[in-house]
N, C-alpha and C. Protein backbone atom coordinates (compact mmCIF):
# COMPACT_ATOMS: atom_id res chain seq x y z
N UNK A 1 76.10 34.66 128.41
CA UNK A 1 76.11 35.51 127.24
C UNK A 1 75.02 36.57 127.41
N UNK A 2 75.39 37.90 127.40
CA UNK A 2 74.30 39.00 126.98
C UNK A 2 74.23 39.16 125.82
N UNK A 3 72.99 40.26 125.97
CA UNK A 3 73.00 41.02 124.49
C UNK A 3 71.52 41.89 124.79
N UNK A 4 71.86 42.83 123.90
CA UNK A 4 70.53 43.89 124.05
C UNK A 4 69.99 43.50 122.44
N UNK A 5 68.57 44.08 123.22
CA UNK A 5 67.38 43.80 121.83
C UNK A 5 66.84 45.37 121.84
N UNK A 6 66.85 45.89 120.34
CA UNK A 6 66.43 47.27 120.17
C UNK A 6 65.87 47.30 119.19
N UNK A 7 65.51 48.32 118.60
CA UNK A 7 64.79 48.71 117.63
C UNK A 7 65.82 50.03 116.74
N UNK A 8 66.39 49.55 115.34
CA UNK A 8 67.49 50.39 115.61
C UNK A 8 66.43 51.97 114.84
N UNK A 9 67.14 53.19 114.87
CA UNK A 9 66.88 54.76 114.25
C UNK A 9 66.82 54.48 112.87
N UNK A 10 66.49 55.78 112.52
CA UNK A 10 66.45 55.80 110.80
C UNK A 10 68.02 56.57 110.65
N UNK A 11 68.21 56.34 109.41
CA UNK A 11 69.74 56.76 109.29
C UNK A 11 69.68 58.71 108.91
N UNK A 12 70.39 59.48 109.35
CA UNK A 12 71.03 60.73 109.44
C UNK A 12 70.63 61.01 108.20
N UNK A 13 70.37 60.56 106.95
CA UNK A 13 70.27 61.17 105.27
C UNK A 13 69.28 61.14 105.14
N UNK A 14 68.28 59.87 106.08
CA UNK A 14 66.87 59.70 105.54
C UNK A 14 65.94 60.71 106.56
N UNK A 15 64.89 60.49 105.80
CA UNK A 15 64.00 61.26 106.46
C UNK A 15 62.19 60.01 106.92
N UNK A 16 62.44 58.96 105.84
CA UNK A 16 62.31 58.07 106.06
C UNK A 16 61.99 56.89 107.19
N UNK A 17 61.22 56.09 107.25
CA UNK A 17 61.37 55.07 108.28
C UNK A 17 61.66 53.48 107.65
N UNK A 18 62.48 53.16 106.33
CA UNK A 18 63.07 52.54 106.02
C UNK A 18 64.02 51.79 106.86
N UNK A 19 64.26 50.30 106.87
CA UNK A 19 64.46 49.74 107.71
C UNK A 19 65.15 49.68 109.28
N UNK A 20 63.73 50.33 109.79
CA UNK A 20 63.67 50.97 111.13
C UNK A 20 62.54 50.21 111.96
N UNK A 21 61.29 49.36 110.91
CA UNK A 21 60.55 48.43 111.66
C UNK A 21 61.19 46.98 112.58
N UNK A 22 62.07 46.65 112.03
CA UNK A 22 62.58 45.28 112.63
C UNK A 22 63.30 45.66 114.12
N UNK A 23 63.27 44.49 114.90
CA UNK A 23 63.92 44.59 116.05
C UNK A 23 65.37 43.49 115.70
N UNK A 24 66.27 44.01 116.49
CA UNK A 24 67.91 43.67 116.24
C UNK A 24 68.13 43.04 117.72
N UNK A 25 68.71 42.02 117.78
CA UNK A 25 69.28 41.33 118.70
C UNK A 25 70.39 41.19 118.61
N UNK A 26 71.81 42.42 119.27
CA UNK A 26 72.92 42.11 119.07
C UNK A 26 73.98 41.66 120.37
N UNK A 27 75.12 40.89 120.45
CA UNK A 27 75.59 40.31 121.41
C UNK A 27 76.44 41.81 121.60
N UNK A 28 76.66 41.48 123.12
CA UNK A 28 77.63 42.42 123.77
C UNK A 28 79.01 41.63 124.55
N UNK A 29 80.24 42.47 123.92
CA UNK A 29 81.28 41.74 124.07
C UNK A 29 81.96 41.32 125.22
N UNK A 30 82.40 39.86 125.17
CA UNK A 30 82.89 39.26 126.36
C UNK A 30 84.10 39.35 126.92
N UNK A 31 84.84 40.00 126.17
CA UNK A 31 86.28 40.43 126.13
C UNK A 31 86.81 41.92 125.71
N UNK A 32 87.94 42.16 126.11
CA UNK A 32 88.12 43.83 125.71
C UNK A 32 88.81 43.84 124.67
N UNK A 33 88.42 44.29 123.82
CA UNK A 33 89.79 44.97 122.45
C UNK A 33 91.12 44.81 122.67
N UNK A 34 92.31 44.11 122.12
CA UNK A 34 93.67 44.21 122.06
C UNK A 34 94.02 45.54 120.90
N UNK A 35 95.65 45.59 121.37
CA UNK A 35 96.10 46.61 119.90
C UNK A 35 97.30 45.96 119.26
N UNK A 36 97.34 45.57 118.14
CA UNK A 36 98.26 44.70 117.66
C UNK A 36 99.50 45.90 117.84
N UNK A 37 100.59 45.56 117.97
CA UNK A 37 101.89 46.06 118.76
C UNK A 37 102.49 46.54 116.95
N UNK A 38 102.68 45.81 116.46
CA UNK A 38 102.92 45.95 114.87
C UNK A 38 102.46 46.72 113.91
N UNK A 39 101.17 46.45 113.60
CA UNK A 39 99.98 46.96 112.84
C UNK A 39 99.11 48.30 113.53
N UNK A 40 98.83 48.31 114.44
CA UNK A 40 98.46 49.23 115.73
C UNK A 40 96.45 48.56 115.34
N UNK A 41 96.26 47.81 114.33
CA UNK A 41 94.92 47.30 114.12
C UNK A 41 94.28 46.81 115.67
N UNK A 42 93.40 47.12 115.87
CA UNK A 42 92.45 46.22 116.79
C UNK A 42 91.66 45.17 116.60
N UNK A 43 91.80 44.44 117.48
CA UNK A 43 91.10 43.21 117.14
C UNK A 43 90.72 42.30 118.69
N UNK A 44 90.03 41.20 119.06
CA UNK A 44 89.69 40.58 119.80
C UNK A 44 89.42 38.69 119.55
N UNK A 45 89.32 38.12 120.44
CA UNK A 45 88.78 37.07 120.41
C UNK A 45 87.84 36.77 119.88
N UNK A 46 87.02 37.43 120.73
CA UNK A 46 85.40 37.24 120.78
C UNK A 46 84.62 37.62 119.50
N UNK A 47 83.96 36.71 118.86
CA UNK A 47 83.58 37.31 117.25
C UNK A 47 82.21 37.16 117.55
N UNK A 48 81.64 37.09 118.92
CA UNK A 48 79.89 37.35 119.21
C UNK A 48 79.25 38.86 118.69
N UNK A 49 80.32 39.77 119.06
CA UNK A 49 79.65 41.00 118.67
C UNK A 49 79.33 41.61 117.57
N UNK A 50 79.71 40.60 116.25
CA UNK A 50 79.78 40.58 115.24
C UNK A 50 78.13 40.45 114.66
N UNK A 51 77.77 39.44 115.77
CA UNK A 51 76.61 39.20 114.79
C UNK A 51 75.30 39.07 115.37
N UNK A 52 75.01 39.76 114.43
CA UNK A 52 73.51 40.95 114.68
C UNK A 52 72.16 40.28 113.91
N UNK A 53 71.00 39.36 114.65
CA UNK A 53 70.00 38.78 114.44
C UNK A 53 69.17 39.66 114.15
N UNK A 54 67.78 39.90 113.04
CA UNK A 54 66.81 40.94 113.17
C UNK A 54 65.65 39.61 113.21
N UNK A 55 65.35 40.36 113.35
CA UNK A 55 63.38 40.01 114.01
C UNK A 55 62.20 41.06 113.42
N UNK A 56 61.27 40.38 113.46
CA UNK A 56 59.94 41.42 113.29
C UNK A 56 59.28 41.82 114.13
N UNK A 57 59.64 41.16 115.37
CA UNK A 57 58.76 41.97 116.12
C UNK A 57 59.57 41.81 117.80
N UNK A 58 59.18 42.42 118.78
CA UNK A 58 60.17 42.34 120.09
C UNK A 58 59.83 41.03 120.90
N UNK A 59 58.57 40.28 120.31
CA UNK A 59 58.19 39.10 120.99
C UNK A 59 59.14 38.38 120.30
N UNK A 60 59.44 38.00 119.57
CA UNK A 60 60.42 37.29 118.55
C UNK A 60 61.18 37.02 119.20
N UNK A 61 62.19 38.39 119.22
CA UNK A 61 63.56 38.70 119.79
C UNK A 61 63.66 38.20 121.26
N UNK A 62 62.85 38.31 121.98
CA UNK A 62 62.45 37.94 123.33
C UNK A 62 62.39 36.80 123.36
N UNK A 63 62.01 35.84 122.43
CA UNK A 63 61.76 34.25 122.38
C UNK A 63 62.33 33.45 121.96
N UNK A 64 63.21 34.18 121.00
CA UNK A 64 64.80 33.74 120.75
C UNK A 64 66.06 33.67 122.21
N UNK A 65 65.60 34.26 122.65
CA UNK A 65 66.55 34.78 123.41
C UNK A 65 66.30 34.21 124.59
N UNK A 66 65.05 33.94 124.75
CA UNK A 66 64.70 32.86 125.83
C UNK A 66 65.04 31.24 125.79
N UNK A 67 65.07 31.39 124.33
CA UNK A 67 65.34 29.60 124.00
C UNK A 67 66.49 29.34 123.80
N UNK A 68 67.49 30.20 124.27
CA UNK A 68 68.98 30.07 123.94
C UNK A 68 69.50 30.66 124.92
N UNK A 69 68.84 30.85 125.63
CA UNK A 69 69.26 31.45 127.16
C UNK A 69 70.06 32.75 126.97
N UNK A 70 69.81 33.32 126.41
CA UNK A 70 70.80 34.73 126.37
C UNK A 70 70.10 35.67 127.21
N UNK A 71 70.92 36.53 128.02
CA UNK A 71 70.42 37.53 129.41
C UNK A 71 70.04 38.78 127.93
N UNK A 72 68.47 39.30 128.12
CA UNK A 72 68.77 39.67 127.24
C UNK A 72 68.06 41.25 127.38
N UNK A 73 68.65 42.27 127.03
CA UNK A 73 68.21 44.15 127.30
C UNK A 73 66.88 44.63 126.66
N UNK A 74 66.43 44.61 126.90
CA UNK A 74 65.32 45.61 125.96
C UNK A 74 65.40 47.12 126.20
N UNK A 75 66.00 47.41 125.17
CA UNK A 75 65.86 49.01 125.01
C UNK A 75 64.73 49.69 123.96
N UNK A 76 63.98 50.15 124.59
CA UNK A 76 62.76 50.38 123.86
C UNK A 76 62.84 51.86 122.99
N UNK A 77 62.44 51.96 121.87
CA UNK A 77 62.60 53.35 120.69
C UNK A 77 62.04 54.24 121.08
N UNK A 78 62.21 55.73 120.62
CA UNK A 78 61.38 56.71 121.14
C UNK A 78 60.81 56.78 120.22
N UNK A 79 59.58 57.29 120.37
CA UNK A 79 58.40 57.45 119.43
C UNK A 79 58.60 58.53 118.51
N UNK A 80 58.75 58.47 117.18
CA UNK A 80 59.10 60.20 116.79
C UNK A 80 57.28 60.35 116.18
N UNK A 81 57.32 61.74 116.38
CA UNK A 81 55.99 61.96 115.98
C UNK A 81 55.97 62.28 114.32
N UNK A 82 54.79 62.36 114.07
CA UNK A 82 55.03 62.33 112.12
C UNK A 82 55.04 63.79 112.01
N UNK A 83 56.06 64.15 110.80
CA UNK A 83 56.01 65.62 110.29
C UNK A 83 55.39 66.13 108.70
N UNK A 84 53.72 66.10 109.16
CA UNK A 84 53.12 65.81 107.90
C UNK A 84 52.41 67.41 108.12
N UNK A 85 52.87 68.39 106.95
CA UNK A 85 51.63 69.49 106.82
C UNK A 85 50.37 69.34 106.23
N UNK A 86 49.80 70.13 106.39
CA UNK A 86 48.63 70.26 106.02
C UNK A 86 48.43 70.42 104.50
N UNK A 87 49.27 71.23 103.88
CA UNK A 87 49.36 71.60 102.51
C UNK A 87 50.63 70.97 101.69
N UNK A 88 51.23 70.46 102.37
CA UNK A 88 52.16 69.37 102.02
C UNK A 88 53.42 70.42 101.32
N UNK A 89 54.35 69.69 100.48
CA UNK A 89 55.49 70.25 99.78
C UNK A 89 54.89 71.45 98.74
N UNK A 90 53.94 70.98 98.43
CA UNK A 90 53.39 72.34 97.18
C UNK A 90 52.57 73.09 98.21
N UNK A 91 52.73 73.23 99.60
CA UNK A 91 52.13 74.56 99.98
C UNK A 91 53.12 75.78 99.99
N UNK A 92 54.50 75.12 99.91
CA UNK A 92 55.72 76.02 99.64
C UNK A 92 55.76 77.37 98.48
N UNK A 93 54.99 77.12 97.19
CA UNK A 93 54.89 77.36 95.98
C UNK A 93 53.68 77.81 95.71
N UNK A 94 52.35 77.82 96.77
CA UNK A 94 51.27 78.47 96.89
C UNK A 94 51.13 80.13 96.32
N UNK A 95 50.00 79.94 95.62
CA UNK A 95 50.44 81.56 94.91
C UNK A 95 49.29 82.23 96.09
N UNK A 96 48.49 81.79 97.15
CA UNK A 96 47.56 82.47 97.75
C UNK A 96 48.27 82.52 99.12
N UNK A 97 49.69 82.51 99.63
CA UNK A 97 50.64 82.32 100.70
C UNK A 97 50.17 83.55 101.31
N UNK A 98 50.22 83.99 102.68
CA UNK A 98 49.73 84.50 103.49
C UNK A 98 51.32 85.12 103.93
N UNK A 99 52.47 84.60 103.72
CA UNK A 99 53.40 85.15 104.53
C UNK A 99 54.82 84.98 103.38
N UNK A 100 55.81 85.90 104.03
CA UNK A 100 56.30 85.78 103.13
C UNK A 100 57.58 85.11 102.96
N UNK A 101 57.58 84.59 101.83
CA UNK A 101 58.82 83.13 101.34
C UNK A 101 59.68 83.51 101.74
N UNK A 102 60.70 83.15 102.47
CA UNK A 102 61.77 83.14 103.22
C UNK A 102 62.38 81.54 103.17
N UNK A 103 64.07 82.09 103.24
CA UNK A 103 64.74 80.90 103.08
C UNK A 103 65.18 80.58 104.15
């Protein structure tokens, strides 16, 4: 059995790092997708890929994964850097602005 251990992104709406601390241990599938001939639905055997362990930290995930023998990926996160100004959201609205408001 595989499976990769990651750290998942923040979601596309947020700006946020809402649940983006935990590490995820998910299985990777042992079988390929069928197409039901009828329905045209997809579906498989294998219901490992279904299910997705979180953790707090990558030692965790790593030690789980050691004690259950799973071959297991570490894909490590990219670091995003913080996007904090200096004058914050109300430097937008500054009446002593140096340049001019543009949208």
């Amino acid at each position: 059995m595989s499976a990769r251990i990651y750290q998942p992104a923040r979601t596309a709406m947020s700006s946020g790092t809402a649940k983006s601390r935990t590490w995820v241990l998910e299985y990777a599938a042992d079988h390929a997708r069928d197409v039901d001939p009828l329905m045209g639905w997809t579906g498989s055997v294998d219901t490992q890929p279904q299910v997705r362990l979180s953790f707090d930290s990558k030692e965790a995930a790593l030690g789980y994964a050691e004690e259950n023998g799973i071959d297991a990926v570490v894909t490590e996160p990219k670091e995003r850097k913080a996007n904090i100004r200096p004058g914050g959201y109300g430097d937008n609205f500054a009446t002593n602005r140096r340049t001019v408001w543009t949208h």
